[in-house]
Structures are given as structure tokens and as C-alpha cells.
N, C-alpha and C. Protein backbone atom coordinates (compact mmCIF):
# COMPACT_ATOMS: atom_id res chain seq x y z
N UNK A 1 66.04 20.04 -163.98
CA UNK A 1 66.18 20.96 -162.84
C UNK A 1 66.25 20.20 -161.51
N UNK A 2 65.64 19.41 -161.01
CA UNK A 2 65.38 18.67 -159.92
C UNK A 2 66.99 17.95 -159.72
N UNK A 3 67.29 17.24 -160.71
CA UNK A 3 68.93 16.05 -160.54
C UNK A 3 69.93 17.55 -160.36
N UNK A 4 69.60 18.81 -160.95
CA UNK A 4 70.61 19.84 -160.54
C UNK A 4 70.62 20.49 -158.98
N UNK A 5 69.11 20.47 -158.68
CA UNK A 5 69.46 20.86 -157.12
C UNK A 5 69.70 19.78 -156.24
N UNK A 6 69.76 18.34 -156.40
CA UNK A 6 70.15 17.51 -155.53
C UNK A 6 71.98 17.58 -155.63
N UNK A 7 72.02 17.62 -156.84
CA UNK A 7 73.76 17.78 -156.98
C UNK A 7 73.86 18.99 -155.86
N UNK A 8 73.56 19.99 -155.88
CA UNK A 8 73.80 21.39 -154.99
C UNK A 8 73.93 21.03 -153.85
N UNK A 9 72.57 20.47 -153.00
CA UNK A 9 71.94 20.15 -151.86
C UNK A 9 73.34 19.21 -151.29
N UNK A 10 73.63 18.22 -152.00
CA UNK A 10 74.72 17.05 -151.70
C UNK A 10 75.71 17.93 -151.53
N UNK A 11 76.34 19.50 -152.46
CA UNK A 11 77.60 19.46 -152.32
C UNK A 11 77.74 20.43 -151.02
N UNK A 12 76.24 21.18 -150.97
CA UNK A 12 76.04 21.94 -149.79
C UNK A 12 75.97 21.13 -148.39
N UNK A 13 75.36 19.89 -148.39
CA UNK A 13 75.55 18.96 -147.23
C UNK A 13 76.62 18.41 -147.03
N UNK A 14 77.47 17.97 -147.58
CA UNK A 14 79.08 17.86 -147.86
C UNK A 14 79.89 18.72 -147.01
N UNK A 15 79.77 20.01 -147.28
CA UNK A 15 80.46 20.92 -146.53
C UNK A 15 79.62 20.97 -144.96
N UNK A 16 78.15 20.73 -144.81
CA UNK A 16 77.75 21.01 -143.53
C UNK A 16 78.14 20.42 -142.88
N UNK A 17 77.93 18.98 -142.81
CA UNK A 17 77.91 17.77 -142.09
C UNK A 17 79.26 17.11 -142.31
N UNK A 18 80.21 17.44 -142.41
CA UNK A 18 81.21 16.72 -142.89
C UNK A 18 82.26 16.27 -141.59
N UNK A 19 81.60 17.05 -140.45
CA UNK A 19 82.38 16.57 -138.98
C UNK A 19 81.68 16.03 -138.43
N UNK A 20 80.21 15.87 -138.50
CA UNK A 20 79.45 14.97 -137.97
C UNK A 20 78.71 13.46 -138.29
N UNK A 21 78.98 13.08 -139.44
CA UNK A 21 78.52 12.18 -140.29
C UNK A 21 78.43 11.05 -139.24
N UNK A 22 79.27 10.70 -138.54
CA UNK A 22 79.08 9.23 -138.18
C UNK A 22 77.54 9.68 -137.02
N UNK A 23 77.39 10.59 -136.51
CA UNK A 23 76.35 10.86 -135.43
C UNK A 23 75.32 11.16 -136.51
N UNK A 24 74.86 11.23 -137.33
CA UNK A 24 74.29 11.68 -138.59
C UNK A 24 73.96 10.19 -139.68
N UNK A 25 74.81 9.33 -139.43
CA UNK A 25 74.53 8.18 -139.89
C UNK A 25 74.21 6.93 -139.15
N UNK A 26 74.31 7.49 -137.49
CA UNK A 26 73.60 6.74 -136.94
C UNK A 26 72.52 6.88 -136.50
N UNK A 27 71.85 8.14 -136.78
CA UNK A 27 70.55 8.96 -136.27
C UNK A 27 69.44 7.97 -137.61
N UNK A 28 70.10 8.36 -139.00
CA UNK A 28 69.57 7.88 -139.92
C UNK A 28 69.10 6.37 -139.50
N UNK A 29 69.94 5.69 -139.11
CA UNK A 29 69.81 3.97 -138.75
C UNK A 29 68.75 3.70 -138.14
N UNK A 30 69.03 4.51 -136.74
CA UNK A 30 67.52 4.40 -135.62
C UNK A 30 65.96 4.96 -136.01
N UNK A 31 66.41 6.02 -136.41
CA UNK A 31 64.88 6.36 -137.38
C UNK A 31 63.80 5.76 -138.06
N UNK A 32 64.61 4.79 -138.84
CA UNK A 32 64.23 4.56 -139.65
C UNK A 32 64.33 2.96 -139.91
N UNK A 33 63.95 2.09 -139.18
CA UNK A 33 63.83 0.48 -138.74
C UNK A 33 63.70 -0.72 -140.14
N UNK A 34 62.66 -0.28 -141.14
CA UNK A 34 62.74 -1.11 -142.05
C UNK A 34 63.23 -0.80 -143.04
N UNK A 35 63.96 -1.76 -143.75
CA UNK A 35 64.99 -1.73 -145.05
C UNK A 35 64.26 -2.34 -146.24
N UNK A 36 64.60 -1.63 -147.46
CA UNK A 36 64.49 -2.40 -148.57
C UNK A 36 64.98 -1.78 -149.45
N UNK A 37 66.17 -2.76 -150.31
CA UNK A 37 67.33 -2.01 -151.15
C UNK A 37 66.07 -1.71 -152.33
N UNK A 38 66.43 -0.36 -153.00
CA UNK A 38 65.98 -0.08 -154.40
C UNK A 38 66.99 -0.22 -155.61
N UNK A 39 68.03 -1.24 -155.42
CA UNK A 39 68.70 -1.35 -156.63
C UNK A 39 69.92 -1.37 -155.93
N UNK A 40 70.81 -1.70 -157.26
CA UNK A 40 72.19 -2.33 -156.95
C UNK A 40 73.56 -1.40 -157.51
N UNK A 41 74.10 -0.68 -156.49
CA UNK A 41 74.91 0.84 -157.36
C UNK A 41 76.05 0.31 -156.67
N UNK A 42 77.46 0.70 -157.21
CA UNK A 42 78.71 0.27 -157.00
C UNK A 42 79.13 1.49 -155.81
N UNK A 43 78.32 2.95 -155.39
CA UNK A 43 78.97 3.77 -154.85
C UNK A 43 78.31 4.37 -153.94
N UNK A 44 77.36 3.62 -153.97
CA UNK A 44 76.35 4.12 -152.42
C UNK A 44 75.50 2.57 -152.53
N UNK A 45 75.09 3.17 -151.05
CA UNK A 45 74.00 2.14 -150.74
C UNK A 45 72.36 2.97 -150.51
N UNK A 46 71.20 2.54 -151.44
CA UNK A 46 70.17 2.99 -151.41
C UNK A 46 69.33 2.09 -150.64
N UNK A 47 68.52 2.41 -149.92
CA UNK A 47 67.62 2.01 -149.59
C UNK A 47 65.70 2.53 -148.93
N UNK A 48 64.75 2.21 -149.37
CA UNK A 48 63.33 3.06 -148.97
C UNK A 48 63.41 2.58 -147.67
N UNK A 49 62.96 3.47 -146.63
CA UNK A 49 62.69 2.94 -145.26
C UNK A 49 61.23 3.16 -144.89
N UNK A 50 60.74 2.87 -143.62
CA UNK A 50 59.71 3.25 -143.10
C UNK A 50 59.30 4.32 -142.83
N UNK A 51 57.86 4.73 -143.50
CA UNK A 51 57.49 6.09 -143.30
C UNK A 51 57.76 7.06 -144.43
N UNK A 52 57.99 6.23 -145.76
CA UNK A 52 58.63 6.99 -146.92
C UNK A 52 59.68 7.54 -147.24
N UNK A 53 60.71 6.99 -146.62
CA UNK A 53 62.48 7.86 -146.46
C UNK A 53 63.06 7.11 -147.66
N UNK A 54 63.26 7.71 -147.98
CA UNK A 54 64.41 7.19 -149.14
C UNK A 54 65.86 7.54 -148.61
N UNK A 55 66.68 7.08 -148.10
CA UNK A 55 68.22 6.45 -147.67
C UNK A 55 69.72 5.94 -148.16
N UNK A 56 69.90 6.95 -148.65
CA UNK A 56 71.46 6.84 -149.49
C UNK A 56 72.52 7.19 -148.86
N UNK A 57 73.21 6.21 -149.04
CA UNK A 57 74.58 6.29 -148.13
C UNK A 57 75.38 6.34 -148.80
N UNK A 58 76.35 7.63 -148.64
CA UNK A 58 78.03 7.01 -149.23
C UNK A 58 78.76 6.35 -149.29
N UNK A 59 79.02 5.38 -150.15
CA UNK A 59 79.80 4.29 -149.42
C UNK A 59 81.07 4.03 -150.52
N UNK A 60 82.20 4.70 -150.95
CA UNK A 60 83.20 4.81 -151.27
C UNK A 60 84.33 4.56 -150.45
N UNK A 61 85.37 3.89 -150.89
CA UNK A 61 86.61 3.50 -149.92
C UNK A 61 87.02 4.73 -148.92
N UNK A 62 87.98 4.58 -148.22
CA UNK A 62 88.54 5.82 -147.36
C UNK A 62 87.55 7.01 -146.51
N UNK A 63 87.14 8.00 -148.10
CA UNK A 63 86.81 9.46 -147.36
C UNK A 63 85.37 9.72 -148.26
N UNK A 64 84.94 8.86 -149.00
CA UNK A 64 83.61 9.07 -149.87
C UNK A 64 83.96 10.51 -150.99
N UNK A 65 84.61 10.18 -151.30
CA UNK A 65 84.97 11.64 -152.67
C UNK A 65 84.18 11.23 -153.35
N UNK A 66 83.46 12.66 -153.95
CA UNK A 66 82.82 12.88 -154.57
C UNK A 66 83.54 12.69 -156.35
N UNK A 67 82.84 12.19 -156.75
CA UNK A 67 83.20 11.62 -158.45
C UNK A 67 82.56 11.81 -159.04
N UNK A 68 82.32 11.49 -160.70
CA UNK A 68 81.19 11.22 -161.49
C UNK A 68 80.58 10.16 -161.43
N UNK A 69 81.18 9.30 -161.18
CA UNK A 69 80.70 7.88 -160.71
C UNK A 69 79.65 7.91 -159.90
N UNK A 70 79.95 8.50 -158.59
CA UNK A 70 79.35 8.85 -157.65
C UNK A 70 78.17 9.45 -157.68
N UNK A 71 78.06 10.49 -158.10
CA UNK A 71 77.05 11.43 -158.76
C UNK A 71 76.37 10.85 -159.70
N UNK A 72 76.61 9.93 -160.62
CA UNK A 72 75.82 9.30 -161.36
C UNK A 72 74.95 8.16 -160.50
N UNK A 73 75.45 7.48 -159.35
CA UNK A 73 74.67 6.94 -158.36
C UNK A 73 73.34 7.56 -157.96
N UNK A 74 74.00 8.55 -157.28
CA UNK A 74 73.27 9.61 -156.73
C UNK A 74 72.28 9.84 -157.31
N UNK A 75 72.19 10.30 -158.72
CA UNK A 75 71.22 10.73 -159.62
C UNK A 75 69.67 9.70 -159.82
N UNK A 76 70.87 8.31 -160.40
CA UNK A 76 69.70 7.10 -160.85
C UNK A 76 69.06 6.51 -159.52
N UNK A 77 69.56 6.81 -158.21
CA UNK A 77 68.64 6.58 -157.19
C UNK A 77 67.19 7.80 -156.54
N UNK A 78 68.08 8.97 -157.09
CA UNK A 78 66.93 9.84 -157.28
C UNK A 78 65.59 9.64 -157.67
N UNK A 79 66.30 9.14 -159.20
CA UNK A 79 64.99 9.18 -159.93
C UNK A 79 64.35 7.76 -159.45
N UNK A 80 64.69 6.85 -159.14
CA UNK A 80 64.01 5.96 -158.22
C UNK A 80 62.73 6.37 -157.84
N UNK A 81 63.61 7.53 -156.34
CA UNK A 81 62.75 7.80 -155.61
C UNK A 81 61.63 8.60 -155.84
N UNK A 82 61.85 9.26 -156.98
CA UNK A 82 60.82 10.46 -157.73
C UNK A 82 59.95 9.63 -158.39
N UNK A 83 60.27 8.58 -158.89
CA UNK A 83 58.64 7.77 -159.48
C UNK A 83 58.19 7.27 -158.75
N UNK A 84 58.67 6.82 -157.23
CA UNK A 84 57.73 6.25 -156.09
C UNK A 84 57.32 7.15 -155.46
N UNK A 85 55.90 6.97 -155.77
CA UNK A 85 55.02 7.49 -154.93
C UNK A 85 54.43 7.73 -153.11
N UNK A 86 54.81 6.91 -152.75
CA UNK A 86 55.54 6.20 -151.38
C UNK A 86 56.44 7.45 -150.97
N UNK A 87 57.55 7.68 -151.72
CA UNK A 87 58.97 8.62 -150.48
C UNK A 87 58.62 9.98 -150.75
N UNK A 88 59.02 10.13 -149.61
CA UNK A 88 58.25 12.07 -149.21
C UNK A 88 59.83 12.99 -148.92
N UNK A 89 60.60 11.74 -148.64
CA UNK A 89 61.78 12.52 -148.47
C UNK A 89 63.49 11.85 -148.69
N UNK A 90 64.09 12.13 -149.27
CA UNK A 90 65.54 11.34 -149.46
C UNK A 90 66.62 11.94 -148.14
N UNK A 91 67.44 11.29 -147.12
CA UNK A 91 68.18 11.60 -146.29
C UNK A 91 69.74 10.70 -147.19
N UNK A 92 70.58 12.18 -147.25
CA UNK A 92 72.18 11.47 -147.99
C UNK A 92 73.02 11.21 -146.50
N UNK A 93 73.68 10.65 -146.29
CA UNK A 93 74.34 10.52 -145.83
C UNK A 93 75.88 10.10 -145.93
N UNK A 94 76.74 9.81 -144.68
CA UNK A 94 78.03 8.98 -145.57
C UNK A 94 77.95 7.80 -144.47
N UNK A 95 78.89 6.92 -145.15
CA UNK A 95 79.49 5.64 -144.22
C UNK A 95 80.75 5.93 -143.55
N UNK A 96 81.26 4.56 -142.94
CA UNK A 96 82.22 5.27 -141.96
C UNK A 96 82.29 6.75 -141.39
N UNK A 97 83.67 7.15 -141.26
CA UNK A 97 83.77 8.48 -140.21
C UNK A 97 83.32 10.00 -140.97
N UNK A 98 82.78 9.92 -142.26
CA UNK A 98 83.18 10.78 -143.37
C UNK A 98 81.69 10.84 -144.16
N UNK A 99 81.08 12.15 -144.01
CA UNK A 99 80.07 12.53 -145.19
C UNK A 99 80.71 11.91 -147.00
N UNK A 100 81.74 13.34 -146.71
CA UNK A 100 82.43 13.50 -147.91
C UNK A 100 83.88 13.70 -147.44
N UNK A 101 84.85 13.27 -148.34
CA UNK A 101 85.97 14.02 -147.89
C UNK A 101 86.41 15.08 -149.18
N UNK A 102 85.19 15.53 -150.19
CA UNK A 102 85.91 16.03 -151.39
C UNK A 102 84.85 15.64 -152.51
């Protein structure tokens, strides 16, 4: 149940944020000062920050489309964050100009 409402949440933030992402991915940046990758994914970039944030970025060529690929990222960084005890909250975001384009 939990990996099904993050799929939702993502496809519902997708459509919200999808004109604002770059102001949205730089809010994320300043917030949140210290880095440390939780693993090594071909389609985002994860990372725990300060203060318990867990930090996933889209990072797909062009427009960040949404895939299975993608979503399978998405998922195994989840569960990352669900056995650390530490993150209180996950912020998705996208890279470049683009949440999602799709």
C-alpha cells in the first residue's frame, strides 16, 4: 500500500508542479545544506539531507518521463527511506526545467 500511494502522490505532483520545478528544485537545494547519497540509481538522484529529508530528484534526459524504470527508482529509494529511522519526510522533485514532462 505505501509504494502505491507514492506512485499516486508522484503522478499527482507531476501534474502540480510541472511549471514550477526549477523554483521548486531550487527551494529544495537551499533547505536543505547537507548531502549524503543513499545509493546508486540510473534515473534519479537520491539523497538524505539535514533534518531528516529524504531528496529525490528526477534526473532523466530532456523532460524526466515518467517510465518503469523510473518508477522502479522511485520505489527502491523509498524503501530506503522507510527503514531509516532518521527521515520524517521524502521531497520529489525534477532536474533541469521539468518536474515531469509525462
Amino acid at each position: 500500500p505505501f509504494l502505491r500511494h507514492i506512485t499516486n502522490i508522484t503522478m499527482l505532483a507531476a501534474r502540480a508542479l510541472s511549471r514550477s520545478t526549477a523554483l521548486n528544485a531550487k527551494w529544495a537545494q537551499r533547505c536543505f545544506m547537507s548531502t549524503e547519497s543513499i545509493g546508486t540509481f540510473d534515473n534519479i538522484i537520491a539523497e538524505k539531507r539535514d533534518g531528516g529529508v529524504g531528496l529525490i530528484t528526477l534526473n532523466r534526459p530532456k523532460v524526466n518521463a515518467v517510465s518503469d524504470p523510473l518508477l522502479h527508482d522511485i520505489t527502491a529509494a523509498c524503501k530506503i527511506y522507510d527503514a531509516d529511522a532518521e527521515v520524517g519526510a521524502v521531497v520529489i522533485t525534477g532536474s533541469e526545467k521539468f518536474f515531469s514532462g509525462g
